[in-house]
Protein backbone atom coordinates (compact mmCIF):
# COMPACT_ATOMS: atom_id res chain seq x y z
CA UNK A 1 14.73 -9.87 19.61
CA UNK A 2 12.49 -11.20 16.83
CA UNK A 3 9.51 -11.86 15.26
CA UNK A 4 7.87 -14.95 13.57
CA UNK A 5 5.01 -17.07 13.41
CA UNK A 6 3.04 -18.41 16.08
CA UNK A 7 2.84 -22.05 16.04
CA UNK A 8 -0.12 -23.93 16.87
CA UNK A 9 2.02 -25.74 20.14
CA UNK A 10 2.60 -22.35 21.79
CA UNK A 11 -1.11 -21.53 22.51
CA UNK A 12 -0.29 -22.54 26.00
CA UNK A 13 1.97 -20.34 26.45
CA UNK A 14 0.16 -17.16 24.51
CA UNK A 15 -2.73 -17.68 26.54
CA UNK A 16 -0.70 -17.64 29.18
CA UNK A 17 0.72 -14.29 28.50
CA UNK A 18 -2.32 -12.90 27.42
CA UNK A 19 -4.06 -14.50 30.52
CA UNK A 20 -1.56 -12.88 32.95
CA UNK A 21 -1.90 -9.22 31.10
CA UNK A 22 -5.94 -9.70 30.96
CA UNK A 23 -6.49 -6.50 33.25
CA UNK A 24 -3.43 -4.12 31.83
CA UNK A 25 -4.65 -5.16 27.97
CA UNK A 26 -8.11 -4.94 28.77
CA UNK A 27 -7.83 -1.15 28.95
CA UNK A 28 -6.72 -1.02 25.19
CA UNK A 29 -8.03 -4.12 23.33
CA UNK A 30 -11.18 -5.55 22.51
CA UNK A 31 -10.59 -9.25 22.05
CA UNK A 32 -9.38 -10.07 25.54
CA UNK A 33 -12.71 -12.26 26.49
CA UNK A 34 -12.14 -14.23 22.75
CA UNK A 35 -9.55 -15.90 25.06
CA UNK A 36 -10.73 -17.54 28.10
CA UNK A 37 -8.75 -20.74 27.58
CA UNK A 38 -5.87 -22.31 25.60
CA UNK A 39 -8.28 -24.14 22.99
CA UNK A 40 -10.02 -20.74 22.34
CA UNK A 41 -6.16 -19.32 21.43
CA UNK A 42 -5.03 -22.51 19.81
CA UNK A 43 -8.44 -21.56 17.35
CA UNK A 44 -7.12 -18.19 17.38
CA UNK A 45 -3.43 -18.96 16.07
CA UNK A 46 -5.27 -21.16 13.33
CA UNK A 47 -6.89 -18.53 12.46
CA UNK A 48 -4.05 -16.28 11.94
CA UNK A 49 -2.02 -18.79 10.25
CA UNK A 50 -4.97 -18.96 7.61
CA UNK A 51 -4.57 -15.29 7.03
CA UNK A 52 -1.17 -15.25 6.83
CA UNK A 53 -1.09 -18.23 4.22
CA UNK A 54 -4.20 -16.24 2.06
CA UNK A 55 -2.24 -12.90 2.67
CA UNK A 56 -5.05 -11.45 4.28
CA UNK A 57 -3.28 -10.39 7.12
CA UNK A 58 0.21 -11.15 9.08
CA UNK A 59 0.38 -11.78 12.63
CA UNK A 60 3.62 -12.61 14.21
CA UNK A 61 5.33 -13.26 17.57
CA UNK A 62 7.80 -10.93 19.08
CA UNK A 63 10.42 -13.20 20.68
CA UNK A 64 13.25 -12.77 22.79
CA UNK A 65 15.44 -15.76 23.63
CA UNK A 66 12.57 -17.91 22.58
CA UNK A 67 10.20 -16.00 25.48
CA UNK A 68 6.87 -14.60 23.56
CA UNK A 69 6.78 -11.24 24.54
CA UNK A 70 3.96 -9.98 22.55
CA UNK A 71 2.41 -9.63 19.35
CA UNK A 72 2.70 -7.78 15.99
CA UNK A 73 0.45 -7.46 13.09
CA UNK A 74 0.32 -6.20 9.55
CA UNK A 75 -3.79 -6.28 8.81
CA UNK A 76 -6.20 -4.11 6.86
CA UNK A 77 -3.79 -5.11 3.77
CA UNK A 78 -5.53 -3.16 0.94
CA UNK A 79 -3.28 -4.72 -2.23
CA UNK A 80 -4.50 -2.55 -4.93
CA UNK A 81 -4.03 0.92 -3.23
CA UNK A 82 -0.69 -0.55 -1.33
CA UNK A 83 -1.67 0.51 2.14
CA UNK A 84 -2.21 -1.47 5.84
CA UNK A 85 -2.20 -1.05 9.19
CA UNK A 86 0.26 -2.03 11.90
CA UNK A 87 -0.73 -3.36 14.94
CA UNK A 88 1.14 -4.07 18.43
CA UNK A 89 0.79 -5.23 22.15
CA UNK A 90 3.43 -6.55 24.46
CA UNK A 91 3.56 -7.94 28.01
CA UNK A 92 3.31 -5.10 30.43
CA UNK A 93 6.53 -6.50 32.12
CA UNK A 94 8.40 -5.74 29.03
CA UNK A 95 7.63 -2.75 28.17
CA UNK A 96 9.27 0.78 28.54
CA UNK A 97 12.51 -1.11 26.99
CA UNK A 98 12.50 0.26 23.15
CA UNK A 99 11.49 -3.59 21.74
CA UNK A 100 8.50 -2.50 20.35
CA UNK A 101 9.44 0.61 18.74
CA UNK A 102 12.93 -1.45 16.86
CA UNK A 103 10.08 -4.34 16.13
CA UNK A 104 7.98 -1.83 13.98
CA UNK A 105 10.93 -0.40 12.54
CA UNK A 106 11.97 -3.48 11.29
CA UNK A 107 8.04 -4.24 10.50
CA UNK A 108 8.14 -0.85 8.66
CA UNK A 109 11.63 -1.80 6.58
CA UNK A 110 9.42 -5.11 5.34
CA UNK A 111 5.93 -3.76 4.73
CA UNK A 112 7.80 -1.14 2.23
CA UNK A 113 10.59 -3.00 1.07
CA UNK A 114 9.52 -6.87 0.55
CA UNK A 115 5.45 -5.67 0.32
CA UNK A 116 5.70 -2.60 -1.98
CA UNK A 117 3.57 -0.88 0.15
CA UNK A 118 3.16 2.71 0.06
CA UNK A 119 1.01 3.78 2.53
CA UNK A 120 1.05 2.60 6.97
CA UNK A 121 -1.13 3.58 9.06
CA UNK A 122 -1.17 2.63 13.53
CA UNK A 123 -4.63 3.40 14.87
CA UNK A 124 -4.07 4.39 19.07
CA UNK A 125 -6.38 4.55 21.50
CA UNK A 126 -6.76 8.45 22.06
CA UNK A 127 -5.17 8.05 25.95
CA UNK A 128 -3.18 5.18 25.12
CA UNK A 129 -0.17 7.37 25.56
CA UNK A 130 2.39 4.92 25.46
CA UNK A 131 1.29 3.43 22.34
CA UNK A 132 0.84 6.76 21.22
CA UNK A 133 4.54 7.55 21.29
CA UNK A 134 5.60 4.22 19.22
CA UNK A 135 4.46 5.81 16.10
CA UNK A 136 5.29 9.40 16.90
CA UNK A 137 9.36 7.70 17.36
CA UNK A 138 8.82 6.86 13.71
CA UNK A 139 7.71 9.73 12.39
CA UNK A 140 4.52 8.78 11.73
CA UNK A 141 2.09 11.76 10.95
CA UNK A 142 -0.91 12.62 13.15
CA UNK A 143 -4.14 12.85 11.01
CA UNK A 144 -6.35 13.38 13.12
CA UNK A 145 -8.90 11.61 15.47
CA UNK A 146 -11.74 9.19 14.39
CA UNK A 147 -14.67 9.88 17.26
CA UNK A 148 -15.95 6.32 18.99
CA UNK A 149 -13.39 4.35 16.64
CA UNK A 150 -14.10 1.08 18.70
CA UNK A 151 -16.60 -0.19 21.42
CA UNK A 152 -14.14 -1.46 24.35
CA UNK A 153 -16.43 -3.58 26.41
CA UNK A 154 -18.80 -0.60 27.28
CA UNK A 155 -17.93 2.33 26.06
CA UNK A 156 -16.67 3.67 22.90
CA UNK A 157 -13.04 4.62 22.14
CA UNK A 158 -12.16 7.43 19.88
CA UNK A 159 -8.34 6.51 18.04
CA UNK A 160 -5.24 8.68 17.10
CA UNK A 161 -4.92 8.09 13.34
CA UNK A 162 -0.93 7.92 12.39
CA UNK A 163 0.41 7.52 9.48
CA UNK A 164 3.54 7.17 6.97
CA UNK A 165 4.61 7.39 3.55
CA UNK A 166 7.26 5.15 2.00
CA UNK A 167 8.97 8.36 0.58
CA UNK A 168 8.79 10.30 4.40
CA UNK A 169 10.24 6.61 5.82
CA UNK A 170 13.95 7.12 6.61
């Protein structure tokens, strides 16, 4: 498994994956209806590959044998106090398999190692349980819980605030 950057050719086949996960992801993330066809994801990899070159934010593919599972992200990069947030979704099909958690280890290893960050934090959907466990794996602290966090479609969401240290990472 690995992780790297989207290329503008493969919007066919994130769309693709997003398009065939629309009703599992739309449980847990907002940004489902920002992709209703390959052009609006081809605009959505240029996007990220303008934040990635500003180091605004990182957004990568997580690959196995060349098949996009899913995505990870390293966003809300706050340079001066050395903090950001990770972010993750995968294919339902592939999940329940451990890829995600060994992605955002390896994520993790990076963000303190080759960033110099000090501070991570993964926001959760409150019931999201499964992506709740991914940072409680890592040892990632609950802090508490922000109230109505994010407006999913038509309701509000209240998130799981997690978060890590550099000196409590293993």
């Amino acid at each position: 498994m690995q992780f790297r950057q989207i290329q503008p050719q493969e919007a066919p086949e994130l769309f693709a994956l997003i398009d065939t996960n629309r009703d599992y992801l739309r449980q847990w993330l907002p940004w489902l209806d920002e992709h209703r066809s390959v052009e609006d994801t081809g605009r959505f990899i240029r996007n990220i590959t303008q934040h990635f070159e500003q180091q605004h934010a990182f957004h990568v593919g997580l690959y196995s044998d060349e098949q996009i599972l899913g995505m990870m992200s390293i966003h809300h990069l706050d340079w001066r106090n050395r903090k950001a947030a990770l972010g993750y979704w995968i294919g339902e099909a592939f999940q329940g398999e451990g890829r995600v958690t060994e992605a955002c280890k390896t994520l993790i290893n990076f963000c303190f190692d080759d960033l110099n960050l000090n501070r991570l934090e993964m926001h959760c959907a409150e019931h999201n349980i499964a992506s709740r466990k991914i940072p409680e794996r890592l040892g990632f602290e609950l802090e508490g819980v922000m109230r109505e966090a994010e407006w999913l479609y038509d309701h509000w969401v209240d998130h799981a605030l997690y978060a890590i240290l550099r000196k409590s990472f293993p």
